[in-house]
Structure formats: structure tokens, C-alpha cells
C-alpha atoms as a PDB file:
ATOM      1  CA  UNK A   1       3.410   8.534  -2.748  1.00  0.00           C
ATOM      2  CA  UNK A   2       3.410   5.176  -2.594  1.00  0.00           C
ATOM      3  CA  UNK A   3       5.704   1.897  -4.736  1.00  0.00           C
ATOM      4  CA  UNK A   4       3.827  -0.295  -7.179  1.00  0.00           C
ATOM      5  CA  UNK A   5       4.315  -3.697  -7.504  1.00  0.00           C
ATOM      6  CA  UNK A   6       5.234  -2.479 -10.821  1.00  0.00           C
ATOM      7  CA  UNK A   7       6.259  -4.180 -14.309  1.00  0.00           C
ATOM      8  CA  UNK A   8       8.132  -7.620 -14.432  1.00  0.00           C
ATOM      9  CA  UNK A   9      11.064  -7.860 -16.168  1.00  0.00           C
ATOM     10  CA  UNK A  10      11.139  -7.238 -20.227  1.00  0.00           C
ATOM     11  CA  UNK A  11      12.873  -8.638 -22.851  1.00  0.00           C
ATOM     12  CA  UNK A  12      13.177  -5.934 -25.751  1.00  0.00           C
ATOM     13  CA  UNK A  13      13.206  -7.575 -29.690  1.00  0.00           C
ATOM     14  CA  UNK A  14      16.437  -6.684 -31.737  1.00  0.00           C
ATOM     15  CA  UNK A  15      15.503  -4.402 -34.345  1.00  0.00           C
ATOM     16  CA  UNK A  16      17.510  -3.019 -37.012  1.00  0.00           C
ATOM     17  CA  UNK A  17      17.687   0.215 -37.332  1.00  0.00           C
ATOM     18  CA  UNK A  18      14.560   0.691 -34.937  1.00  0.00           C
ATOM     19  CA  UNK A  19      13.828   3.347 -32.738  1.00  0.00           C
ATOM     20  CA  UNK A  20      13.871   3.305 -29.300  1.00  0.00           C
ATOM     21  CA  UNK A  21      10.652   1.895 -27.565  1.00  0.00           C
ATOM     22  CA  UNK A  22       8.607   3.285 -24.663  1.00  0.00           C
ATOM     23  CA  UNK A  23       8.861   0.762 -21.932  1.00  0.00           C
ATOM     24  CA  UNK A  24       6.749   3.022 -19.121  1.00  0.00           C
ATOM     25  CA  UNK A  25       4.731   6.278 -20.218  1.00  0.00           C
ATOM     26  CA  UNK A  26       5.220   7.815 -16.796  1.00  0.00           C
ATOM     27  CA  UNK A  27       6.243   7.273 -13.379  1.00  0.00           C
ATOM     28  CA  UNK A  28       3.001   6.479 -11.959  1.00  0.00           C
ATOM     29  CA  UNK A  29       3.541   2.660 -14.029  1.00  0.00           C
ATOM     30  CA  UNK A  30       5.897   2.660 -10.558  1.00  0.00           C
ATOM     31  CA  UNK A  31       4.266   4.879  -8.069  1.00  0.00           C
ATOM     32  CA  UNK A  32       0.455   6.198  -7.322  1.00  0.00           C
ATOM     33  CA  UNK A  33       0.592   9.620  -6.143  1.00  0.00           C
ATOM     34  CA  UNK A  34      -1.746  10.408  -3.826  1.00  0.00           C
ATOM     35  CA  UNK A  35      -1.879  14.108  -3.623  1.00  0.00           C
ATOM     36  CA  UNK A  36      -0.976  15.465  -7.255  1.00  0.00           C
ATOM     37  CA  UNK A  37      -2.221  18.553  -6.516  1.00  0.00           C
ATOM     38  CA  UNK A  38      -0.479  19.632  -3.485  1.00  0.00           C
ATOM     39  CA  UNK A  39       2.307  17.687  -3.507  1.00  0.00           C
ATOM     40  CA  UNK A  40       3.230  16.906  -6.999  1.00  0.00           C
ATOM     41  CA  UNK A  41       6.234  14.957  -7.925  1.00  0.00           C
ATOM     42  CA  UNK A  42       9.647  17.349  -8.555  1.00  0.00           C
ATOM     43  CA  UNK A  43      11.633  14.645 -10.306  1.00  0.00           C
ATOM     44  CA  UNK A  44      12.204  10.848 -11.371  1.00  0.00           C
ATOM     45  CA  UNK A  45      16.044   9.878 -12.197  1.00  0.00           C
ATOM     46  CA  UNK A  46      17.188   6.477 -13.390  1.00  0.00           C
ATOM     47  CA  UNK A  47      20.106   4.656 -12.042  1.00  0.00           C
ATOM     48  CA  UNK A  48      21.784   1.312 -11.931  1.00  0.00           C
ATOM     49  CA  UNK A  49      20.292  -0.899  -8.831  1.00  0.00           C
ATOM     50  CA  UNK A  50      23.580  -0.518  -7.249  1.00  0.00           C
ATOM     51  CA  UNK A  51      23.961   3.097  -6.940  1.00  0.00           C
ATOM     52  CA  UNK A  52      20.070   4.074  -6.654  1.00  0.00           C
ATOM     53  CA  UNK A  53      19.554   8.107  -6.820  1.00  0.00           C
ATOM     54  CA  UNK A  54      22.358   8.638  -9.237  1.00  0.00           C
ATOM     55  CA  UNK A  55      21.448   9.090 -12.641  1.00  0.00           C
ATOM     56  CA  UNK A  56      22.786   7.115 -15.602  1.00  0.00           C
ATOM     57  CA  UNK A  57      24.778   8.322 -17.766  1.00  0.00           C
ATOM     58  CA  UNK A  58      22.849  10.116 -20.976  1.00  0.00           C
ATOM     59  CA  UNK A  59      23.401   8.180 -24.412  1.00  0.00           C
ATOM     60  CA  UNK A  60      23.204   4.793 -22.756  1.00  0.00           C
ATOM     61  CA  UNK A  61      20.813   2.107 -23.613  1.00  0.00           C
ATOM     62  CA  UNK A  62      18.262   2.878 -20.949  1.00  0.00           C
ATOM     63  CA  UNK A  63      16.433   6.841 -20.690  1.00  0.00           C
ATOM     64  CA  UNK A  64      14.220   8.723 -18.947  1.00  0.00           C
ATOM     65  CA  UNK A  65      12.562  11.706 -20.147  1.00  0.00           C
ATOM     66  CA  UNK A  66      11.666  15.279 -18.810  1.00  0.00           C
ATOM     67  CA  UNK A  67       8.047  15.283 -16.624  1.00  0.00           C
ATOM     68  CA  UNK A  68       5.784  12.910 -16.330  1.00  0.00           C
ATOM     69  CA  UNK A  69       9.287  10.763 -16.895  1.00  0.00           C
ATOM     70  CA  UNK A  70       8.907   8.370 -19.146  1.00  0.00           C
ATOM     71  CA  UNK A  71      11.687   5.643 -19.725  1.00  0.00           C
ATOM     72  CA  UNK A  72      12.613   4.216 -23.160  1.00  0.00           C
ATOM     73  CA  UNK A  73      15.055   1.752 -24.139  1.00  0.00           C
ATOM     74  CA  UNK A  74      17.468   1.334 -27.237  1.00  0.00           C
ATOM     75  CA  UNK A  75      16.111  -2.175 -29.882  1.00  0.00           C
ATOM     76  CA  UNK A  76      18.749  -1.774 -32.244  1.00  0.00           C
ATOM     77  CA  UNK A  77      21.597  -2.865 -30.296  1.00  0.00           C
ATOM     78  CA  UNK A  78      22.652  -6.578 -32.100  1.00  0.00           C
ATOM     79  CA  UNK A  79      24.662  -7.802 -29.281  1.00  0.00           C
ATOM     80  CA  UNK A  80      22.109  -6.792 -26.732  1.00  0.00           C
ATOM     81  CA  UNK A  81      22.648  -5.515 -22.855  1.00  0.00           C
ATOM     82  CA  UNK A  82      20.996  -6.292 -19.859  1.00  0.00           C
ATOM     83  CA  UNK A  83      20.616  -3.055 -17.676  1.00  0.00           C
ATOM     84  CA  UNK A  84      19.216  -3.706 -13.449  1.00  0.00           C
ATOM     85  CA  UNK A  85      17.328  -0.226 -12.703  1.00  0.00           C
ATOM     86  CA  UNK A  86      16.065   1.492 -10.012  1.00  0.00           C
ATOM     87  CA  UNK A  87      13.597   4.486 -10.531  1.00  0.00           C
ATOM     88  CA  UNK A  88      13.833   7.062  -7.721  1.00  0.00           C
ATOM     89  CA  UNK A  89      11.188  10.222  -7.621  1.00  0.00           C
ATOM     90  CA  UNK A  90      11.038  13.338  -5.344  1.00  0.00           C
ATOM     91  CA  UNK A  91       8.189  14.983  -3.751  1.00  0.00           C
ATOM     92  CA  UNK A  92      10.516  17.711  -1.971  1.00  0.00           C
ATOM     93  CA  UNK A  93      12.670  16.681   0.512  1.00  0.00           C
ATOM     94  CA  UNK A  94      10.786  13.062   0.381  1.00  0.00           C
ATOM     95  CA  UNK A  95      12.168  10.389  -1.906  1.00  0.00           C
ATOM     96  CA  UNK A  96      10.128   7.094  -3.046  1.00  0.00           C
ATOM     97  CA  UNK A  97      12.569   4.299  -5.065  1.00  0.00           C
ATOM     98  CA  UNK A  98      11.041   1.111  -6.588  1.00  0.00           C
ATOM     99  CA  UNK A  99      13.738  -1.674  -7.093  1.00  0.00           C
ATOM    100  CA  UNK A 100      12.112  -4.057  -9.166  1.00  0.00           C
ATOM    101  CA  UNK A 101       8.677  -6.867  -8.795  1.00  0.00           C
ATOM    102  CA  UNK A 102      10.836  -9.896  -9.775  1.00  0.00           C
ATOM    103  CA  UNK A 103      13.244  -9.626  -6.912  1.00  0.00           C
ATOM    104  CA  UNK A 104      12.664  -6.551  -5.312  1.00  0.00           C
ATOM    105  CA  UNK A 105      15.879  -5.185  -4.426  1.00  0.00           C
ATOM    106  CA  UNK A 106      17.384  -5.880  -7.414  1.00  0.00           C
ATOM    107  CA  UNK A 107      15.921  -3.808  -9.660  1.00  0.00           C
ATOM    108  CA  UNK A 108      14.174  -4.134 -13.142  1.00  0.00           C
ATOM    109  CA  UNK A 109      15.857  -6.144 -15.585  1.00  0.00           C
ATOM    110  CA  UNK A 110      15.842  -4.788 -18.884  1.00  0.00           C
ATOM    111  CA  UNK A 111      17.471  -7.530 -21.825  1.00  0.00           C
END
């Protein structure tokens, strides 16, 4: 599996009462997998840029789902957030992390 450059950063729209939006369908918005067959991917966790591997907290303002792992983010928060993300995915013992196209290494903004 290889890293994408990936998405650039995204503002998300305030919206009252709205539901959360669908900023990546899957993980392969952040990786191509070459080999789906025989080595498909076990897992995709999202974490804060500084602490990349360890999942965020559920009930926050950034999610990511069960397989294919999408990620979704909250629109009715009024005061806003900024959240820097890292998206790491397993192929067995393997693990692949993309830390953002902006400034890679500092993950994907999210405002």
C-alpha cells in the first residue's frame, strides 16, 4: 500500500442543526492498495498528528467508520474547532500513515 498525496485542507460550513458530513468515503481517498485481494487492509484509526496510531476519542468532532473507513466530521458546532489528523491503516503487521498534503507531517487540517 502506498500514501496519496491526498486531500488539502477543508474548511467545513456551520450548519445548524446539520448532520455530520462525509469528508472521505474510504481510505483509499489516502492510500491505493495494491493487492486488495491478498493483502487487504485490517484497519484504519484516526488520531491527532501528534500521537499518530492512537485513536481519538469517540463522540469528538472528527470520526471514522467501520470498513472501508470512512471519516465524517461534525457542521453544527457554532464556535467551530480545528482538528490536525493523521490516518493510519494496517495490512497485518505492516502499517501505512498519511500526515497531511499541505504540510506533510502535520497532518490534515480540518476547521
Amino acid at each position: 500500500m502506498t500514501a496519496k498525496t491526498g486531500p488539502d485542507d477543508i474548511v467545513i460550513p456551520f450548519v445548524s442543526g446539520g448532520s455530520d458530513i462525509t469528508l472521505a468515503a474510504d481510505y483509499e481517498v489516502f492510500f491505493t492498495a495494491l493487492d486488495k485481494t491478498n493483502c487487504p487492509v485490517d484497519s484504519c484509526v484516526l488520531s491527532d498528528i501528534t500521537s499518530c496510531g492512537t485513536p481519538l476519542a469517540t463522540g469528538g468532532n472528527v470520526a471514522i467508520g467501520s470498513s472501508p473507513w470512512s471519516i465524517t466530521a461534525k457542521q453544527s458546532i457554532l464556535a467551530g474547532y480545528t482538528s490536525n489528523v493523521c490516518i493510519r491503516c494496517s495490512i497485518g503487521a505492516h502499517t501505512f500513515d498519511w500526515k497531511g498534503k499541505t504540510n506533510p507531517g502535520s497532518g490534515w487540517k480540518i476547521i
